[in-house]
N, C-alpha and C. Protein backbone atom coordinates (compact mmCIF):
# COMPACT_ATOMS: atom_id res chain seq x y z
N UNK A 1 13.82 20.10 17.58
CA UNK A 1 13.48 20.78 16.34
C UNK A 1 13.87 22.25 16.41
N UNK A 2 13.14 22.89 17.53
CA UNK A 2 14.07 24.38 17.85
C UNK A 2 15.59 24.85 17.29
N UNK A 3 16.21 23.59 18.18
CA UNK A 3 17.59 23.91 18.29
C UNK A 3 18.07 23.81 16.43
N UNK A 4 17.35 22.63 15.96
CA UNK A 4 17.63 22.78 14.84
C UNK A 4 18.04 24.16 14.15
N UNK A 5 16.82 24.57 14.19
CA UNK A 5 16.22 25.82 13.62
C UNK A 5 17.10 26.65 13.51
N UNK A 6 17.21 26.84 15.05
CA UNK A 6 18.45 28.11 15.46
C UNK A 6 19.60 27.90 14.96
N UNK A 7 20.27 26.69 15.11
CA UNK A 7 21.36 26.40 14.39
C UNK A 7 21.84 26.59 13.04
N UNK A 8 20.49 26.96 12.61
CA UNK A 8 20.44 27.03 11.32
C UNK A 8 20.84 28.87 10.35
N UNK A 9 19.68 28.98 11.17
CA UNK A 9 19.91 30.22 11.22
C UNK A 9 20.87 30.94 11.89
N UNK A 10 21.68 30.67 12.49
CA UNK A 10 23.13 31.31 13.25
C UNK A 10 23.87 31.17 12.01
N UNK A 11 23.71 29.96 11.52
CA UNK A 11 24.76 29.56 10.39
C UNK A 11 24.37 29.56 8.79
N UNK A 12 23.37 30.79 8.75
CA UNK A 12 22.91 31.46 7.58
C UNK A 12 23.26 32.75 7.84
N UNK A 13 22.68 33.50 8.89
CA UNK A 13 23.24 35.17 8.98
C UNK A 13 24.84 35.07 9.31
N UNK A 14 25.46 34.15 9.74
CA UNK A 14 27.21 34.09 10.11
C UNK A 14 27.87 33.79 8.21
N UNK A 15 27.41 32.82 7.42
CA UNK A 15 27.68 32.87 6.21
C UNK A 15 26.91 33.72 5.37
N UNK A 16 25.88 34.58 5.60
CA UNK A 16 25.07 35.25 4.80
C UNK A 16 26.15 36.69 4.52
N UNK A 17 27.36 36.41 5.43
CA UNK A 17 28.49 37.89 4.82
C UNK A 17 29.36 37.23 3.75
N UNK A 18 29.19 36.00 3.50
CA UNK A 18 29.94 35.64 2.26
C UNK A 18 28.59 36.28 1.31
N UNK A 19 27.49 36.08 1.22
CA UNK A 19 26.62 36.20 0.01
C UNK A 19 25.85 35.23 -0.04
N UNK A 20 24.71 35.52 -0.65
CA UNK A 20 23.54 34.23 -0.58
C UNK A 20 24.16 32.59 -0.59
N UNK A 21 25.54 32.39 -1.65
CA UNK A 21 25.60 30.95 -1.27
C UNK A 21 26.27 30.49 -0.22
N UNK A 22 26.88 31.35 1.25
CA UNK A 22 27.83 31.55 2.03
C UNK A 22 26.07 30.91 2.89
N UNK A 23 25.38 32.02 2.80
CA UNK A 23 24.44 32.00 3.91
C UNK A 23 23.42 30.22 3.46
N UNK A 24 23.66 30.16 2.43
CA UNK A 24 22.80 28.48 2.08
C UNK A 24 23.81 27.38 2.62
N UNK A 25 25.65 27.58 2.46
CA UNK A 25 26.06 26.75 3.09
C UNK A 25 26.54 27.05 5.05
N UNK A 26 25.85 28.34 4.95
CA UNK A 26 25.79 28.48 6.75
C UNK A 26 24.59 27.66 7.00
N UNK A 27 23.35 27.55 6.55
CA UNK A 27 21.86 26.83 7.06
C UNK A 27 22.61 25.73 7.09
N UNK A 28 22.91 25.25 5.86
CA UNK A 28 23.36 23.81 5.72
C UNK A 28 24.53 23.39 7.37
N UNK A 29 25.56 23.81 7.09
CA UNK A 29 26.45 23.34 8.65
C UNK A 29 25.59 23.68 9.99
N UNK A 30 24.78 24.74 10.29
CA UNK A 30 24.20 25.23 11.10
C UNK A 30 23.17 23.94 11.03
N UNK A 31 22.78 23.35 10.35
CA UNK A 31 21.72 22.68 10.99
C UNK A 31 21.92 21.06 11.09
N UNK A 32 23.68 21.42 10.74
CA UNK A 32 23.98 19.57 10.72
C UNK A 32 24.70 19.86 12.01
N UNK A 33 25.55 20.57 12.42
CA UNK A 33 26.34 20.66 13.71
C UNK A 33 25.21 20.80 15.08
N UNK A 34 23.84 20.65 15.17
CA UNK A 34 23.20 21.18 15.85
C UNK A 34 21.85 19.70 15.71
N UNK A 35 21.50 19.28 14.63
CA UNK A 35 21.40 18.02 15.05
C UNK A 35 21.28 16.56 15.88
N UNK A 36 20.66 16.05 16.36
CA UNK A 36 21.21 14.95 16.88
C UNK A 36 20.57 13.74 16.12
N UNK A 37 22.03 12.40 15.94
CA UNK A 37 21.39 11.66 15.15
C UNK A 37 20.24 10.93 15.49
N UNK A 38 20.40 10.46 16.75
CA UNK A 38 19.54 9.60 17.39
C UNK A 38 18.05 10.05 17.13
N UNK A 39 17.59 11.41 16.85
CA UNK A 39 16.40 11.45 16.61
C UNK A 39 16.25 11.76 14.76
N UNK A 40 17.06 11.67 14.46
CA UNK A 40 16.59 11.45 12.65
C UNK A 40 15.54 10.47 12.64
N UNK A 41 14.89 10.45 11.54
CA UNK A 41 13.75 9.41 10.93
C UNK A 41 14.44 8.31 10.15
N UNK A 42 14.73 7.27 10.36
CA UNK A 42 15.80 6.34 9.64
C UNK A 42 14.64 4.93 8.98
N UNK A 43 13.06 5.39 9.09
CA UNK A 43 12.84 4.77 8.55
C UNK A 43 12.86 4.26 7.05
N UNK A 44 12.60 3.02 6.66
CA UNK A 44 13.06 2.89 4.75
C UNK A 44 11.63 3.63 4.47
N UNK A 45 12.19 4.73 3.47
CA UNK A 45 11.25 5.76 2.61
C UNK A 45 10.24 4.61 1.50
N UNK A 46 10.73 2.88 1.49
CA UNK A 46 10.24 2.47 -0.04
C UNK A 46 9.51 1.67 1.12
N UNK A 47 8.88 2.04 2.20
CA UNK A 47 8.18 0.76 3.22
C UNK A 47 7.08 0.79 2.46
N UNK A 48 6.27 0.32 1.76
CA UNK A 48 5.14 0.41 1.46
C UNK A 48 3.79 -0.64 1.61
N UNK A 49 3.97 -1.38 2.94
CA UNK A 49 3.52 -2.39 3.62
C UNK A 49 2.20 -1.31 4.86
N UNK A 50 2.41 -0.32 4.35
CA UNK A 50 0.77 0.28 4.96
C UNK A 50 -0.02 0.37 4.08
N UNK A 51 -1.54 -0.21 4.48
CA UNK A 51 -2.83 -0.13 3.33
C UNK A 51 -2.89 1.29 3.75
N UNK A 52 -3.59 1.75 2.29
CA UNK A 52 -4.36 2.97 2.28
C UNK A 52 -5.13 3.15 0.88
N UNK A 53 -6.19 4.29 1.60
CA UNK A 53 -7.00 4.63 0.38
C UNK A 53 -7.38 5.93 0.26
N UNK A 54 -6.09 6.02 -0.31
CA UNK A 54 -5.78 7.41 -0.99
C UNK A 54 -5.82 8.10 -2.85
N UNK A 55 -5.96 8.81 -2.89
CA UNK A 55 -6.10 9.09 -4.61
C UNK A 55 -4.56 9.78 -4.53
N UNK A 56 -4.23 9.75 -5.60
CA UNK A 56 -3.26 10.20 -6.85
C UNK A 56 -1.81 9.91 -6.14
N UNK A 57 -1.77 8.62 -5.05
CA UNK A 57 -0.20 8.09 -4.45
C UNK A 57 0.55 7.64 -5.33
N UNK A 58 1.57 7.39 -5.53
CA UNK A 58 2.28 6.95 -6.02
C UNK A 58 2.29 5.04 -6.38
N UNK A 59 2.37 4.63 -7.33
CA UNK A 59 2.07 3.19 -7.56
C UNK A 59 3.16 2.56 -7.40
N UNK A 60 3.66 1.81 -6.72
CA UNK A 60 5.32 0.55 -6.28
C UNK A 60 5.24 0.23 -7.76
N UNK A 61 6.51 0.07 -7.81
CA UNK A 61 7.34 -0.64 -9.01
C UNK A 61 7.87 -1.76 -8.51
N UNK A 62 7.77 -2.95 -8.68
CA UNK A 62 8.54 -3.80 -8.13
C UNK A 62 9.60 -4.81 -9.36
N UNK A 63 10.92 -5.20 -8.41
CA UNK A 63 11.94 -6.37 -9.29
C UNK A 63 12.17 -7.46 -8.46
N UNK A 64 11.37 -8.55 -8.91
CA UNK A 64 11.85 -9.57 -8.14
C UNK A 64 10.51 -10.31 -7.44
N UNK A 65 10.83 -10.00 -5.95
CA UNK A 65 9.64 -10.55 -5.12
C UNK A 65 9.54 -9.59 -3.92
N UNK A 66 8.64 -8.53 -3.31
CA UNK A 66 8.47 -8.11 -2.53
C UNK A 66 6.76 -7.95 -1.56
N UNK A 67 6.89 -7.81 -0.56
CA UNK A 67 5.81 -7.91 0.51
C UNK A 67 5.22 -6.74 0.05
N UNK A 68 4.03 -6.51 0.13
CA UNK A 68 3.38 -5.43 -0.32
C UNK A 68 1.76 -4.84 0.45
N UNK A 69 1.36 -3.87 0.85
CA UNK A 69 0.02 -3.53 1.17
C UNK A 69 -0.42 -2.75 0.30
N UNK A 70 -1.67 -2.78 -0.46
CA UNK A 70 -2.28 -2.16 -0.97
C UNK A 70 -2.80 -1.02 -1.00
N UNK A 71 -3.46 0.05 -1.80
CA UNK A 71 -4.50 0.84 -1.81
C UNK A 71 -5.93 0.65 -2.39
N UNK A 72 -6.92 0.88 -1.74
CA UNK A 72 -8.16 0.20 -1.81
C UNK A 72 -8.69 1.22 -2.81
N UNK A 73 -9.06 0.77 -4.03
CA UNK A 73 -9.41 1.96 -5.26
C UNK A 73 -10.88 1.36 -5.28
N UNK A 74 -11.32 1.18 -4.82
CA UNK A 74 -13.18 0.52 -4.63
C UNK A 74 -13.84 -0.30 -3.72
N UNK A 75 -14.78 0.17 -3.05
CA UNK A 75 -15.26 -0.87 -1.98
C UNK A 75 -16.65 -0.17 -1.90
N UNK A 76 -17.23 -1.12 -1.41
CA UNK A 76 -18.82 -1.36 -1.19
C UNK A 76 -18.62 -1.53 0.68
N UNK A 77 -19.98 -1.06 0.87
CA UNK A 77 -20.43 -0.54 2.26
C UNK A 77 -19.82 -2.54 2.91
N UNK A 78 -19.51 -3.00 4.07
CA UNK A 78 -19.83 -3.85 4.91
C UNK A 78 -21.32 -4.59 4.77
N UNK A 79 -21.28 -5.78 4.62
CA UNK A 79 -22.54 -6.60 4.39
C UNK A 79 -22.27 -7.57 5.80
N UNK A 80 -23.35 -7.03 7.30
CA UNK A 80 -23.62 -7.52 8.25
C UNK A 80 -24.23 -9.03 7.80
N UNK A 81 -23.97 -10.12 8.68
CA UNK A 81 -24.67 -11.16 8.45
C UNK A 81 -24.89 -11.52 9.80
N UNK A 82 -25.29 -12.81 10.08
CA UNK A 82 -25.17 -12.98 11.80
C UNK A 82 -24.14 -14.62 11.42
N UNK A 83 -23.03 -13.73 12.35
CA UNK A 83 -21.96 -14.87 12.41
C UNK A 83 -22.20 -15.86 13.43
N UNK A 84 -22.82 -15.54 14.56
CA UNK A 84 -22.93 -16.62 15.28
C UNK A 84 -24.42 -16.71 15.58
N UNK A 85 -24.99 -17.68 15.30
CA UNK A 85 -26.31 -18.12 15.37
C UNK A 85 -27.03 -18.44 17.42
N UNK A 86 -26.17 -19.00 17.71
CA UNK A 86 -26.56 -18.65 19.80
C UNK A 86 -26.46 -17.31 20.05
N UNK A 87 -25.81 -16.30 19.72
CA UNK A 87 -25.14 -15.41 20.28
C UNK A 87 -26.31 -14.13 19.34
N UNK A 88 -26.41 -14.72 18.11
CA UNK A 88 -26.71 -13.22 17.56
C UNK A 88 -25.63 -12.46 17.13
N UNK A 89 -24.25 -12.71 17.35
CA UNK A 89 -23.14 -11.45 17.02
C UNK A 89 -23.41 -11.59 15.53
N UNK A 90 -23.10 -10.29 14.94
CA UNK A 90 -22.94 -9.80 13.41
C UNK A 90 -21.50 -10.36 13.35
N UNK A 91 -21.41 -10.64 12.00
CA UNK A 91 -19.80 -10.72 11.32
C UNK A 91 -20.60 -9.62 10.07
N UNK A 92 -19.47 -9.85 9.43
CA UNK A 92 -19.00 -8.97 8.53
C UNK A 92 -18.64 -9.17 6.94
N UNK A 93 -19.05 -9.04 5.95
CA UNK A 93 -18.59 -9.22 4.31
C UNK A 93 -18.02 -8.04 3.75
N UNK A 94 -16.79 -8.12 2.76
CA UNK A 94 -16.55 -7.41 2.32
C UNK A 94 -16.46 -7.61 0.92
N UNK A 95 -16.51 -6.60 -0.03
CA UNK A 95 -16.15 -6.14 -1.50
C UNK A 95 -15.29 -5.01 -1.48
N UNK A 96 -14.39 -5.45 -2.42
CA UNK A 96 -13.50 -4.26 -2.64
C UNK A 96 -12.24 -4.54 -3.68
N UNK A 97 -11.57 -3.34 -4.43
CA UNK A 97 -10.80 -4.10 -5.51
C UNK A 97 -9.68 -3.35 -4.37
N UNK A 98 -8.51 -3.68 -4.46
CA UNK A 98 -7.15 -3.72 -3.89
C UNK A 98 -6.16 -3.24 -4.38
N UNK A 99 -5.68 -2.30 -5.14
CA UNK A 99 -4.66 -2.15 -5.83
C UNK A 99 -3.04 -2.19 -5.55
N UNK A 100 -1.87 -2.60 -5.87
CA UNK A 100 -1.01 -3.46 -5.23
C UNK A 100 0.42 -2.85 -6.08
N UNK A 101 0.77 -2.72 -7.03
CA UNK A 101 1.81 -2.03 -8.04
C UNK A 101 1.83 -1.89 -9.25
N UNK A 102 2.53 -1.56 -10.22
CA UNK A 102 2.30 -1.74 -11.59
C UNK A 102 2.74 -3.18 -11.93
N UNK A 103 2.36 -3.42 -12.71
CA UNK A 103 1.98 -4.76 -13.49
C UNK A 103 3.09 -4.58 -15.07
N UNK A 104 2.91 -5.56 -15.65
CA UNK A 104 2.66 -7.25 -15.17
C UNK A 104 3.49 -7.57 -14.27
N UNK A 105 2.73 -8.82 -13.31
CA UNK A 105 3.64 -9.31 -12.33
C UNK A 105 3.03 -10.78 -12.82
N UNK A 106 3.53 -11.72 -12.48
CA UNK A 106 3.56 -13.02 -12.34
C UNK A 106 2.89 -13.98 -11.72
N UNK A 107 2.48 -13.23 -10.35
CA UNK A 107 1.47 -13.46 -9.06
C UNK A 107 1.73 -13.38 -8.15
N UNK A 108 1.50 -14.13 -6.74
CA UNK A 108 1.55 -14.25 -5.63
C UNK A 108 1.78 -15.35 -5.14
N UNK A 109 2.44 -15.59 -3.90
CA UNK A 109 2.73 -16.75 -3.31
C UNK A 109 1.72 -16.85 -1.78
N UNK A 110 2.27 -15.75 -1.23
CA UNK A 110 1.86 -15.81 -0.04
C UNK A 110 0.61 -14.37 0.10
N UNK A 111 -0.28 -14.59 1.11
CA UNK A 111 -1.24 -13.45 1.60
C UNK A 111 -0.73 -13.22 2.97
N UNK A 112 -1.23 -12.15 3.86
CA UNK A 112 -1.38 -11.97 4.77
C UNK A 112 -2.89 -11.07 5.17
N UNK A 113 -3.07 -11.34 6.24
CA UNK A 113 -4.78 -10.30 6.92
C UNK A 113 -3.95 -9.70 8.06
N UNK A 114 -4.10 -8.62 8.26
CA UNK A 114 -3.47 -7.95 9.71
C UNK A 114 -2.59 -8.53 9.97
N UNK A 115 -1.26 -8.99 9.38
CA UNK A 115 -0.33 -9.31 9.50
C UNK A 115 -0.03 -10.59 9.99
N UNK A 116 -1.27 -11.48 9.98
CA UNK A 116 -1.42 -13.24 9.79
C UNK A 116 -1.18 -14.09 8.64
N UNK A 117 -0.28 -14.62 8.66
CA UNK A 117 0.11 -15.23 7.41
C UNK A 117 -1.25 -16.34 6.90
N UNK A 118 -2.01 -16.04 5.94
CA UNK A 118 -3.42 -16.93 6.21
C UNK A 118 -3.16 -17.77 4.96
N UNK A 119 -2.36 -17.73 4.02
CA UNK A 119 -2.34 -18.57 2.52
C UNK A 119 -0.83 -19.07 2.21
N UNK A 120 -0.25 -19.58 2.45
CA UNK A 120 1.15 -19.97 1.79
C UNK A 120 1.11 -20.58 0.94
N UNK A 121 1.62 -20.26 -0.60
CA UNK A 121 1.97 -21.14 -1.55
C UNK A 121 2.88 -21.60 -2.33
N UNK A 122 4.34 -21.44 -1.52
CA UNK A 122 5.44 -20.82 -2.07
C UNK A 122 6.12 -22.42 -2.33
N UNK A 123 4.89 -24.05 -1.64
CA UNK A 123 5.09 -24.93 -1.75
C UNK A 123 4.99 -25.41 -3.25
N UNK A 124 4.48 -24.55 -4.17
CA UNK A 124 3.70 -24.95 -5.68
C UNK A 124 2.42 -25.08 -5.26
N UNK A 125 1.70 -25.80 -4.21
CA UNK A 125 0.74 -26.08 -4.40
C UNK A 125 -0.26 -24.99 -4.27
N UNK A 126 -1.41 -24.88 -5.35
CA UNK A 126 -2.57 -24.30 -5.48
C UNK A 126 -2.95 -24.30 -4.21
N UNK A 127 -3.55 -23.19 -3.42
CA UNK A 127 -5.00 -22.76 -2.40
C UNK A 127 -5.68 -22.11 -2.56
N UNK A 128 -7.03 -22.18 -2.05
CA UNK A 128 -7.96 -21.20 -2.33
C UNK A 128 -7.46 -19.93 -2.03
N UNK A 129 -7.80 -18.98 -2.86
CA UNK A 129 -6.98 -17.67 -2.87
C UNK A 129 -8.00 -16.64 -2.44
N UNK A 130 -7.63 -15.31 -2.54
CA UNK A 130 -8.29 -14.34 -1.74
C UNK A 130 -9.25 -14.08 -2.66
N UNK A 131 -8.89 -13.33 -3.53
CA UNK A 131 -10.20 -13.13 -4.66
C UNK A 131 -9.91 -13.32 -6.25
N UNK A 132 -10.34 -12.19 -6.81
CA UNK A 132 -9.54 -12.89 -8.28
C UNK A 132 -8.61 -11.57 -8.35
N UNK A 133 -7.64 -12.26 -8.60
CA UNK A 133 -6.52 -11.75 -9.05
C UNK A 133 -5.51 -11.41 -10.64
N UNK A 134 -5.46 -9.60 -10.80
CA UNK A 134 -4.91 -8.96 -11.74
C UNK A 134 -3.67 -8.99 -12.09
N UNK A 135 -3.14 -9.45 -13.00
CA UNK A 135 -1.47 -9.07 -12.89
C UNK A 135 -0.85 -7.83 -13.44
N UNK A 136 -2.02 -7.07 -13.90
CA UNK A 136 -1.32 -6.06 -14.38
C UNK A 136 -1.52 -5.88 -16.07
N UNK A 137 -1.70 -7.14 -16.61
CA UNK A 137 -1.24 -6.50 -18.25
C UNK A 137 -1.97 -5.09 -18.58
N UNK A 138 -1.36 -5.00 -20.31
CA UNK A 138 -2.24 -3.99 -20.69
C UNK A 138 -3.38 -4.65 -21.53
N UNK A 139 -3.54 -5.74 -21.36
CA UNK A 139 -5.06 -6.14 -22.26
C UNK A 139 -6.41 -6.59 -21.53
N UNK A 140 -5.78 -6.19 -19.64
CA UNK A 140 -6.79 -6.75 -18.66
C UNK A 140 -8.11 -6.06 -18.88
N UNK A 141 -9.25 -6.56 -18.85
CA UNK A 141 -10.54 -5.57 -18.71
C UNK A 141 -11.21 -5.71 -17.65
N UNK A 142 -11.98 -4.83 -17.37
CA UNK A 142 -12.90 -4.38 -16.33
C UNK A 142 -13.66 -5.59 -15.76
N UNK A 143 -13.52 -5.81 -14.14
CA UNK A 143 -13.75 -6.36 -13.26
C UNK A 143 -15.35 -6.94 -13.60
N UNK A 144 -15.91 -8.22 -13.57
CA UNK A 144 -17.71 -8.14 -13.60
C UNK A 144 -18.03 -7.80 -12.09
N UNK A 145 -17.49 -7.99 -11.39
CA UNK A 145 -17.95 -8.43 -9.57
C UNK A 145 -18.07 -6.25 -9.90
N UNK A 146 -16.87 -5.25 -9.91
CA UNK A 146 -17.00 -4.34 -10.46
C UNK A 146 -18.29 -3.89 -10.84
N UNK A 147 -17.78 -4.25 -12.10
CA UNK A 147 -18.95 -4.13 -12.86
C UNK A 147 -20.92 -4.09 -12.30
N UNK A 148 -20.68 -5.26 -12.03
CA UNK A 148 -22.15 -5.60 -11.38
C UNK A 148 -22.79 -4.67 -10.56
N UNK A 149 -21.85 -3.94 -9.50
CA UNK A 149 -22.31 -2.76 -8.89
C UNK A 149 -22.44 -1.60 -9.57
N UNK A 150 -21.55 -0.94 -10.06
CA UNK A 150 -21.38 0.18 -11.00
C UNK A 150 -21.80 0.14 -12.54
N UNK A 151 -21.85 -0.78 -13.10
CA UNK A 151 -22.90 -0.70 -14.51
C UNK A 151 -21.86 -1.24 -15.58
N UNK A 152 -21.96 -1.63 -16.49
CA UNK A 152 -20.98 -2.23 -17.31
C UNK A 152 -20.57 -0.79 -17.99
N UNK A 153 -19.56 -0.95 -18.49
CA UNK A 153 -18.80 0.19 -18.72
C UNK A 153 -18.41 1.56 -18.30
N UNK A 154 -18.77 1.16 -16.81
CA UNK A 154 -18.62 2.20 -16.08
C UNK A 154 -17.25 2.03 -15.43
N UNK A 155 -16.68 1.04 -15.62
CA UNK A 155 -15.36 0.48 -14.62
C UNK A 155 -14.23 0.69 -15.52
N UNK A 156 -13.10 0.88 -15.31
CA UNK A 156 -12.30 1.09 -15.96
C UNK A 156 -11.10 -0.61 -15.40
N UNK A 157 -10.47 -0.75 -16.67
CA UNK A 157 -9.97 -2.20 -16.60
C UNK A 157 -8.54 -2.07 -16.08
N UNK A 158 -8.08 -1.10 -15.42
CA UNK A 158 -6.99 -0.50 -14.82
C UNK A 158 -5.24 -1.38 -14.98
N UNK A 159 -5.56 -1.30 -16.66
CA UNK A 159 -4.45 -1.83 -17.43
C UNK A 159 -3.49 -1.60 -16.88
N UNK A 160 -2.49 -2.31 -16.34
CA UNK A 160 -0.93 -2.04 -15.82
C UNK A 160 -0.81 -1.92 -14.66
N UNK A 161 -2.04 -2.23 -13.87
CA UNK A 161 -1.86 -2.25 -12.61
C UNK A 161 -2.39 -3.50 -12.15
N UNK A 162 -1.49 -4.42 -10.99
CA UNK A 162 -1.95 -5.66 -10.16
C UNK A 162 -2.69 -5.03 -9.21
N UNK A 163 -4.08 -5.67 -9.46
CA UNK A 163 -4.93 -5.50 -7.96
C UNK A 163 -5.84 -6.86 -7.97
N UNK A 164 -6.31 -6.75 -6.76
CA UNK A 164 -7.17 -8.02 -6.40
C UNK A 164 -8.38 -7.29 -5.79
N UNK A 165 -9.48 -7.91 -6.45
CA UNK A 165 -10.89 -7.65 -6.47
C UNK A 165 -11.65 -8.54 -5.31
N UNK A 166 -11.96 -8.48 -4.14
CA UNK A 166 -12.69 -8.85 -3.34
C UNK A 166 -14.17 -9.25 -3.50
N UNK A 167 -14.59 -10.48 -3.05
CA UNK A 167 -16.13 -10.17 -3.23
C UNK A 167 -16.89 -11.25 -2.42
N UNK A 168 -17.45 -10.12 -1.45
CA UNK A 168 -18.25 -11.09 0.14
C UNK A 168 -16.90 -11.61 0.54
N UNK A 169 -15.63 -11.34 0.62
CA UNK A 169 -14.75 -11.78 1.75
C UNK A 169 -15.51 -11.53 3.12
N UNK A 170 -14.95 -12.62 3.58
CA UNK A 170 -15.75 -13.37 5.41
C UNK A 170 -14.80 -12.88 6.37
N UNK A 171 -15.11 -11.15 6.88
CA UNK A 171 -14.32 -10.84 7.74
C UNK A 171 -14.60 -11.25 9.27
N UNK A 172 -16.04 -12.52 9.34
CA UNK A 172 -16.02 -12.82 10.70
C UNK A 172 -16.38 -11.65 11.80
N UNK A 173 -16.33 -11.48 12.55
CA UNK A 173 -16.96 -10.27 13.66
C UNK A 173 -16.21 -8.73 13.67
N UNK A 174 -14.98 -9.11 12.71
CA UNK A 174 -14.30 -7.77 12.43
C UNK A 174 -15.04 -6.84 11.48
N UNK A 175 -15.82 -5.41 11.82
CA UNK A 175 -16.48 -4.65 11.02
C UNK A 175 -15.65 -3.22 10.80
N UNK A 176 -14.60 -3.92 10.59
CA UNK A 176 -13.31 -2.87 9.78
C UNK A 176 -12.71 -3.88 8.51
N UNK A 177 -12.35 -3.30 7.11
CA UNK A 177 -11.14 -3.16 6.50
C UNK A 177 -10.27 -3.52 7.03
N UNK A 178 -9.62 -5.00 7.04
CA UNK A 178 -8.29 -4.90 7.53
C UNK A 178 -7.25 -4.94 6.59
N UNK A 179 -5.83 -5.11 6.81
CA UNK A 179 -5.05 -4.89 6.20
C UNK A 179 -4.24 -5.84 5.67
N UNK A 180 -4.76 -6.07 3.86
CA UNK A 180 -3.93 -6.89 3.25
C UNK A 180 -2.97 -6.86 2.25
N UNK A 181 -2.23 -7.96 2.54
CA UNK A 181 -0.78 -7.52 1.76
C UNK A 181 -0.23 -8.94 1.35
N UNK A 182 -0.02 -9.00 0.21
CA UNK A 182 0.17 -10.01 -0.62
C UNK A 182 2.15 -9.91 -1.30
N UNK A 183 2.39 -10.89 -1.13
CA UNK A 183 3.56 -11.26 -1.77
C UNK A 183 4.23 -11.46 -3.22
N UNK A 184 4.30 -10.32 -3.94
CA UNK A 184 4.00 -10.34 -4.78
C UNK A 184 5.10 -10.59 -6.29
N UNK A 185 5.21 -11.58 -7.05
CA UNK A 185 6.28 -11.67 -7.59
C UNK A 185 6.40 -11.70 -9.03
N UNK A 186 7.40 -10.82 -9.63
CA UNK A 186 7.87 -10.47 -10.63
C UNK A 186 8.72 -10.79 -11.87
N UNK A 187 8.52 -11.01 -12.61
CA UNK A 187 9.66 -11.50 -13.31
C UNK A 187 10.50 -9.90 -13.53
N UNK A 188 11.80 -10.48 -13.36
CA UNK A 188 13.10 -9.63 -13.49
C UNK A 188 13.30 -8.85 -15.23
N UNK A 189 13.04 -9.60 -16.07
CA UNK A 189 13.19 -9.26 -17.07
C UNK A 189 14.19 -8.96 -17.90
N UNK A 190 15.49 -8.98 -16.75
CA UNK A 190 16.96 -8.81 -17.35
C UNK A 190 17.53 -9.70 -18.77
């Protein structure tokens, strides 16, 4: 990163005697001749297969069919139960709505949990699915599972966006959030 730097700056004050745009295309060569590729960041900028729960990110657009992780726009505390009855160990319940891209989408085929493929349906056939699931329109309304915690009309029906609403999912002895990501598919619209 140093060397960058310097490079950069050699090749701003060496073009900075042409004049400010001499010295913008000295930074510029100065910091590509000085470089090395091997440590660039070459990851894809559109990866968006990490959960998070963040405010005001950016929402995926999707065409077609792509793998996707969510941002968690609502969740309720962990509901301990006792998963194993000899043992005493706690498992774990969760609530939470999921938010996934803009909408309308079409649905889903496949789920994943921490990167376990746990639902395939890409056979046609129906499975029990994760929770209930949004596609996005603009005439969707506000969640009841939502609702029920936060008060009726307190929820907003988050028109145009696909998310999936959780409720008492059976995370088993895991007392984390894990990370889900659903397959999510689109009509093209062309």
């Amino acid at each position: 990163m140093a060397k960058e730097l310097i490079g950069s700056f050699v090749g701003a004050f060496l073009g900075g005697f042409f004049g400010p745009t001499g010295a913008q295309i000295g930074w510029v060569l100065g910091s590509a001749l000085t470089t090395d590729p091997s440590e660039l960041d070459t990851r894809d900028p559109g990866d968006t297969r990490v959960q998070t729960a963040n405010y005001g990110i950016a929402i995926p657009e999707i065409v077609g069919e792509q793998r996707l992780a969510g941002n968690i726009i609502w969740s309720r505390d962990l509901t301990p139960y006792t998963f194993d009855e000899t043992t005493g160990q706690l498992g774990y319940k969760l609530t939470c709505a999921i938010a996934f891209c803009k909408g309308p989408v079409v649905g889903w085929n496949k789920i994943w949990v921490d990167d376990e493929l746990k639902v395939d349906c890409t056979d046609g056939i129906a499975k029990p699915g994760l929770g209930k699931f949004y596609t996005g329109s603009l005439t969707q309304t506000a969640d009841p599972t939502m609702e029920s915690y936060e008060g009726a009309g307190n929820v907003p029906g988050y028109r145009g966006i696909c998310y999936v609403v959780l409720n008492n999912f059976d995370l088993g002895p895991i007392n984390r959030i894990p990370k889900f990501e659903l397959n999510i598919l689109k009509n093209t619209g062309f």
